[in-house]
C-alpha atoms as a PDB file:
ATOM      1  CA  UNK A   1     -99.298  -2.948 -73.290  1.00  0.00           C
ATOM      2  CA  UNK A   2     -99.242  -6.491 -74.723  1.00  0.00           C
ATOM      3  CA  UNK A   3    -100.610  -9.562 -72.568  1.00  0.00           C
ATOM      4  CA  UNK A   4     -96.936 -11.088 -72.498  1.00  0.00           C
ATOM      5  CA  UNK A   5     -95.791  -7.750 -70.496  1.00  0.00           C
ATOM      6  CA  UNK A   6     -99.147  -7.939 -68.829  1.00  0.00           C
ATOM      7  CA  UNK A   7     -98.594 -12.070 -67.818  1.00  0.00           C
ATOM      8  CA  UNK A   8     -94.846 -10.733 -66.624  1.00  0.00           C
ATOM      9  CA  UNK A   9     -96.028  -7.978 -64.489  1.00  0.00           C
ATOM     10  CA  UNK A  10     -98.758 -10.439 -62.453  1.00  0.00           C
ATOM     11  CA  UNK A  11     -95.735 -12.888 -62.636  1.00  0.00           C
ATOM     12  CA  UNK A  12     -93.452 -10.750 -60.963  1.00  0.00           C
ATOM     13  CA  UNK A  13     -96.140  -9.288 -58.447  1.00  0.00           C
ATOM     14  CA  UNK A  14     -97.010 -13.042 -57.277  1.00  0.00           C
ATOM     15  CA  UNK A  15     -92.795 -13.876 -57.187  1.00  0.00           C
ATOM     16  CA  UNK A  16     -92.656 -10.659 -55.018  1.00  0.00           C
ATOM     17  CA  UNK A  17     -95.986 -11.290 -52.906  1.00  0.00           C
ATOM     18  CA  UNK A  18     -94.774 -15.047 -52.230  1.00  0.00           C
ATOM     19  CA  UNK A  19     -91.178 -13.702 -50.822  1.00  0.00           C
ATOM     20  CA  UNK A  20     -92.947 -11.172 -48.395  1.00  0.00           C
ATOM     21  CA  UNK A  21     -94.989 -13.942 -47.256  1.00  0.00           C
ATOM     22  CA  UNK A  22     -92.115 -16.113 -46.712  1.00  0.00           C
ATOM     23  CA  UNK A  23     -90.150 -13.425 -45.143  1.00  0.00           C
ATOM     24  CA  UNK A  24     -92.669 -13.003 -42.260  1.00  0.00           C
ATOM     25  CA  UNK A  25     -93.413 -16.583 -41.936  1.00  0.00           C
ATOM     26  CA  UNK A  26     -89.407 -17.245 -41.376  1.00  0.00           C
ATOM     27  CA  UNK A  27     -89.057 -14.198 -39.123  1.00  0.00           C
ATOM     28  CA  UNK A  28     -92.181 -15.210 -36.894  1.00  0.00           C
ATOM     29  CA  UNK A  29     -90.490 -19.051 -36.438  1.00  0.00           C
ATOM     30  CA  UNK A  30     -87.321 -17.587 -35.977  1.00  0.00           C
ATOM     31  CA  UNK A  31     -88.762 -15.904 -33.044  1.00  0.00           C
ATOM     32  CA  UNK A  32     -90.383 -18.735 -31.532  1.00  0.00           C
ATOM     33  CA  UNK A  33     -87.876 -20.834 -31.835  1.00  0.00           C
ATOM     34  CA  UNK A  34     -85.700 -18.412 -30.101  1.00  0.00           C
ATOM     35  CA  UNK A  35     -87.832 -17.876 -27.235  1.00  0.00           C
ATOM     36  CA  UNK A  36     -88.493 -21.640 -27.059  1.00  0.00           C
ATOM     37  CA  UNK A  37     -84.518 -21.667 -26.623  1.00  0.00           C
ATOM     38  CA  UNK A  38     -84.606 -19.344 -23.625  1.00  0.00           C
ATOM     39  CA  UNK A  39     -87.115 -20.881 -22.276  1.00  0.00           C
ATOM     40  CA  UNK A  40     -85.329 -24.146 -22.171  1.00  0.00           C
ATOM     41  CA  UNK A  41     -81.863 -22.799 -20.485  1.00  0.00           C
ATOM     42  CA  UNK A  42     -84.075 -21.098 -18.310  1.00  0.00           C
ATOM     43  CA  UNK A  43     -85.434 -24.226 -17.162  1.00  0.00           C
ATOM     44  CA  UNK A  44     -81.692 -25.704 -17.527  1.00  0.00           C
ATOM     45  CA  UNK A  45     -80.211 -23.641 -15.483  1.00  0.00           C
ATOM     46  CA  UNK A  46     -83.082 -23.512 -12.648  1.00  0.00           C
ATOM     47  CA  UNK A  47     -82.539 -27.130 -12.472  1.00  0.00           C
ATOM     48  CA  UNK A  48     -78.645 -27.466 -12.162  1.00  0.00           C
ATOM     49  CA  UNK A  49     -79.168 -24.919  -9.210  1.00  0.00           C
ATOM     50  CA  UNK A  50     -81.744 -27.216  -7.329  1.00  0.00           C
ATOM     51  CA  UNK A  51     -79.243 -30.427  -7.896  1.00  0.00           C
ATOM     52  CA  UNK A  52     -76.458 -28.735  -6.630  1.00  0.00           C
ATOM     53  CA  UNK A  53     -77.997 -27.006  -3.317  1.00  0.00           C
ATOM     54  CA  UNK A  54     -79.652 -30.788  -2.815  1.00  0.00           C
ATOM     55  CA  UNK A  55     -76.252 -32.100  -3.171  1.00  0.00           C
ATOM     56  CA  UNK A  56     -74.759 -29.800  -1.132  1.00  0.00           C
ATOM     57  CA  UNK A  57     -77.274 -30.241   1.719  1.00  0.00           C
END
């Protein structure tokens, strides 16, 4: 094995290494950000209910 085929083998190891890292870095922020969304139409919603029984009081 020459060190060009060796270089392109680390290369491609790295290139593969770097997308698994960015795979789980986008799926773990994806799934914060979605339960910061919940959270925040939770809180929505909670809050249009108390305005309209105060208003309707």
């Amino acid at each position: 094995m020459g060190v060009a085929s060796k270089a392109g083998d680390w290369a491609f190891k790295a290139f593969t290494a770097g997308l698994g890292v960015t795979t789980i870095y986008l799926t773990a922020t994806f799934s914060v950000n979605v339960y910061r969304g919940l959270a925040w139409h939770n809180a929505q919603t909670k809050l249009e209910k108390q305005v309209s029984s105060e208003q309707s009081s």
